[in-house]
C-alpha atoms as a PDB file:
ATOM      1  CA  UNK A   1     107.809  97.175  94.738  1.00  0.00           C
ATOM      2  CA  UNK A   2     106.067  95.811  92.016  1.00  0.00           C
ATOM      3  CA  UNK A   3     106.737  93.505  89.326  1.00  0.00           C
ATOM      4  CA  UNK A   4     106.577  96.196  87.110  1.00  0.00           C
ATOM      5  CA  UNK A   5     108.513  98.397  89.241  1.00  0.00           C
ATOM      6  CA  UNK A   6     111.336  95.549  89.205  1.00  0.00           C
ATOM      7  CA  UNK A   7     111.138  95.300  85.743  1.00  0.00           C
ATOM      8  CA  UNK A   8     112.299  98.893  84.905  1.00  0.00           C
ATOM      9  CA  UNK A   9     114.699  99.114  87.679  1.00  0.00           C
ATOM     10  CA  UNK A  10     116.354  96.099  86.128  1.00  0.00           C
ATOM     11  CA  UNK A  11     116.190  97.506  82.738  1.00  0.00           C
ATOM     12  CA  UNK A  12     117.808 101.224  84.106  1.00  0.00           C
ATOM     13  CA  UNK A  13     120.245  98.723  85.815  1.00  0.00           C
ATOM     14  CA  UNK A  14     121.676  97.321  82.178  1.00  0.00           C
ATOM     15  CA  UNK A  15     121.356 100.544  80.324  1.00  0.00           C
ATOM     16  CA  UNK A  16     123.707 102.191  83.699  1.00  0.00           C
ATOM     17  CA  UNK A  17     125.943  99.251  82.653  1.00  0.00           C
ATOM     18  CA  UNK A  18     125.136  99.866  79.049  1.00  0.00           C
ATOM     19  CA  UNK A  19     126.476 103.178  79.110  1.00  0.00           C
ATOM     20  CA  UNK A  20     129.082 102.611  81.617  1.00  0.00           C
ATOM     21  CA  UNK A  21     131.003 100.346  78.872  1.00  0.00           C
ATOM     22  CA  UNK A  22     130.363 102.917  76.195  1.00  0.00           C
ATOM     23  CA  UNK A  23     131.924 105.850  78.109  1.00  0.00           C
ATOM     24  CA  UNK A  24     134.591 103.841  80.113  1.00  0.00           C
ATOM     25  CA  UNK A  25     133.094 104.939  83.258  1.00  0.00           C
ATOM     26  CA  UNK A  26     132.025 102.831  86.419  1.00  0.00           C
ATOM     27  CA  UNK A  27     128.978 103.583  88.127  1.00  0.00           C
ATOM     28  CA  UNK A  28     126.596 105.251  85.912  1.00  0.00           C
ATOM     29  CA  UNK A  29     123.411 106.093  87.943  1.00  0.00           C
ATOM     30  CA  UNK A  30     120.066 106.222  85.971  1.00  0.00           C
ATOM     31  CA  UNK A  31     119.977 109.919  85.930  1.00  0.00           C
ATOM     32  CA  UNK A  32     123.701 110.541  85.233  1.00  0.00           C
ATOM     33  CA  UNK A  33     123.788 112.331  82.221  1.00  0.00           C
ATOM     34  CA  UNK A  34     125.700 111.241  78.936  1.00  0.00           C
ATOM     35  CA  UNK A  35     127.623 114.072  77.790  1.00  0.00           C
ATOM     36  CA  UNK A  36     128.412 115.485  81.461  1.00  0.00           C
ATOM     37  CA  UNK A  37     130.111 112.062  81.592  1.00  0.00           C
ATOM     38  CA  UNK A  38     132.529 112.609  78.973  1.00  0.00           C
ATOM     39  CA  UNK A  39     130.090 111.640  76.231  1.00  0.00           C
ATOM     40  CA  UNK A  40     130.065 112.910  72.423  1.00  0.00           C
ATOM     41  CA  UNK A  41     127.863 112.845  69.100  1.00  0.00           C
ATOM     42  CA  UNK A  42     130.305 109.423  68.211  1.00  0.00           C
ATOM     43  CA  UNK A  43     129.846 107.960  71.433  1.00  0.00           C
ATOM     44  CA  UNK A  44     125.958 108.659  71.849  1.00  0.00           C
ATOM     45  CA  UNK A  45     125.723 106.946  68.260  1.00  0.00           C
ATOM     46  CA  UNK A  46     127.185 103.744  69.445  1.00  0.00           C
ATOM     47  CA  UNK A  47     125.153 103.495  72.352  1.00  0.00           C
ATOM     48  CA  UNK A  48     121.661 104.289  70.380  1.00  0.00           C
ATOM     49  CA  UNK A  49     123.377 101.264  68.355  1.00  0.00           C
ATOM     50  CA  UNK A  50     123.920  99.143  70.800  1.00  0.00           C
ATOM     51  CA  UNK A  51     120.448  99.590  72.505  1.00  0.00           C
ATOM     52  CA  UNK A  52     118.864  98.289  69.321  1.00  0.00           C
ATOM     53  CA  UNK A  53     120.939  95.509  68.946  1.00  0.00           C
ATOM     54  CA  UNK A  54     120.008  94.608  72.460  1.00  0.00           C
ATOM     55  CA  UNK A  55     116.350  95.366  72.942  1.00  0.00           C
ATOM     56  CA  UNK A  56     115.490  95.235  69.256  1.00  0.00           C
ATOM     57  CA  UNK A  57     114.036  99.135  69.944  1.00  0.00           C
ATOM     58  CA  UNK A  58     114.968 101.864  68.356  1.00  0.00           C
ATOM     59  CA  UNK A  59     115.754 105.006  70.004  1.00  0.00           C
ATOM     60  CA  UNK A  60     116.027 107.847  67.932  1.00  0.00           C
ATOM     61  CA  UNK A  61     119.085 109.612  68.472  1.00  0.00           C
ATOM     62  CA  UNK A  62     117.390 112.960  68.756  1.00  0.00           C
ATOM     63  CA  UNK A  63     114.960 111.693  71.853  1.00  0.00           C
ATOM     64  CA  UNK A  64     118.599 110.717  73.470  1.00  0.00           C
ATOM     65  CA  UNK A  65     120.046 114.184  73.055  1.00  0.00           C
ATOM     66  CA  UNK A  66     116.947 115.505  74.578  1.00  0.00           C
ATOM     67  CA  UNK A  67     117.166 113.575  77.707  1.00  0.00           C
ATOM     68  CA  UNK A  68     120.411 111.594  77.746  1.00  0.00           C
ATOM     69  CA  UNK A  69     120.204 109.176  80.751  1.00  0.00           C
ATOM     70  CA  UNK A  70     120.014 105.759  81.126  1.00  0.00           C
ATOM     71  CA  UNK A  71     116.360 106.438  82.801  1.00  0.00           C
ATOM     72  CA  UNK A  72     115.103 108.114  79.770  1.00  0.00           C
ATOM     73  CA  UNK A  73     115.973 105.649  77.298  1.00  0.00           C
ATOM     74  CA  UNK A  74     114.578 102.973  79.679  1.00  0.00           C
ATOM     75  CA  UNK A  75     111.559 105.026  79.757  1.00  0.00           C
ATOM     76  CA  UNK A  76     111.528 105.046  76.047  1.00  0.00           C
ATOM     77  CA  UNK A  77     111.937 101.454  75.279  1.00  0.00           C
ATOM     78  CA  UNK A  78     109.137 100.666  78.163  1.00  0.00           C
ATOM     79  CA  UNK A  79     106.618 102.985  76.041  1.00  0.00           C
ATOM     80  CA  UNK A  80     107.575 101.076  72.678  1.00  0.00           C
ATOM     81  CA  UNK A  81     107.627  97.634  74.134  1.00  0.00           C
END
C-alpha cells in the first residue's frame, strides 16, 4: 500500500468514527450508508458541521445526500485538499 493509499484509509478510518459518534452507532464501515444507519436531515447537518470544523473543508450538504458514506466524503475532502 502506498503512502497515499494509507493516507485515505486513515482519513475513511476517522470519518467511520466521525459518523459513528454522530449516529450513536459502533462500527461504521466506509461504505455504510448514513441514513440506512438511522441517519436524518438534522443529523447529516451536524456531521457536514463537524467535518469542517475538523478538516477545515467544506462539504456541501447536497454532495453528502448524494453519496452519504464516510468513503465519499473522504473522497471529497481528498479532491479539495
Amino acid at each position: 500500500m502506498s503512502w497515499q493509499e494509507d493516507a485515505v484509509a486513515e482519513r475513511e478510518t476517522e470519518l467511520c468514527d466521525l459518523f459513528g459518534e454522530v449516529l450513536g452507532v459502533p462500527g461504521i464501515e466506509p461504505d455504510d450508508h448514513f441514513f440506512d444507519l438511522g441517519g436524518h436531515s438534522l443529523l447529516a447537518s451536524k456531521l457536514v458541521k463537524q467535518v469542517h470544523e475538523r478538516y477545515g473543508i467544506r462539504v456541501p450538504l447536497r454532495s453528502f445526500y448524494e453519496d452519504p458514506t464516510a468513503r465519499a466524503v473522504a473522497k471529497h475532502l481528498d479532491q479539495a485538499a
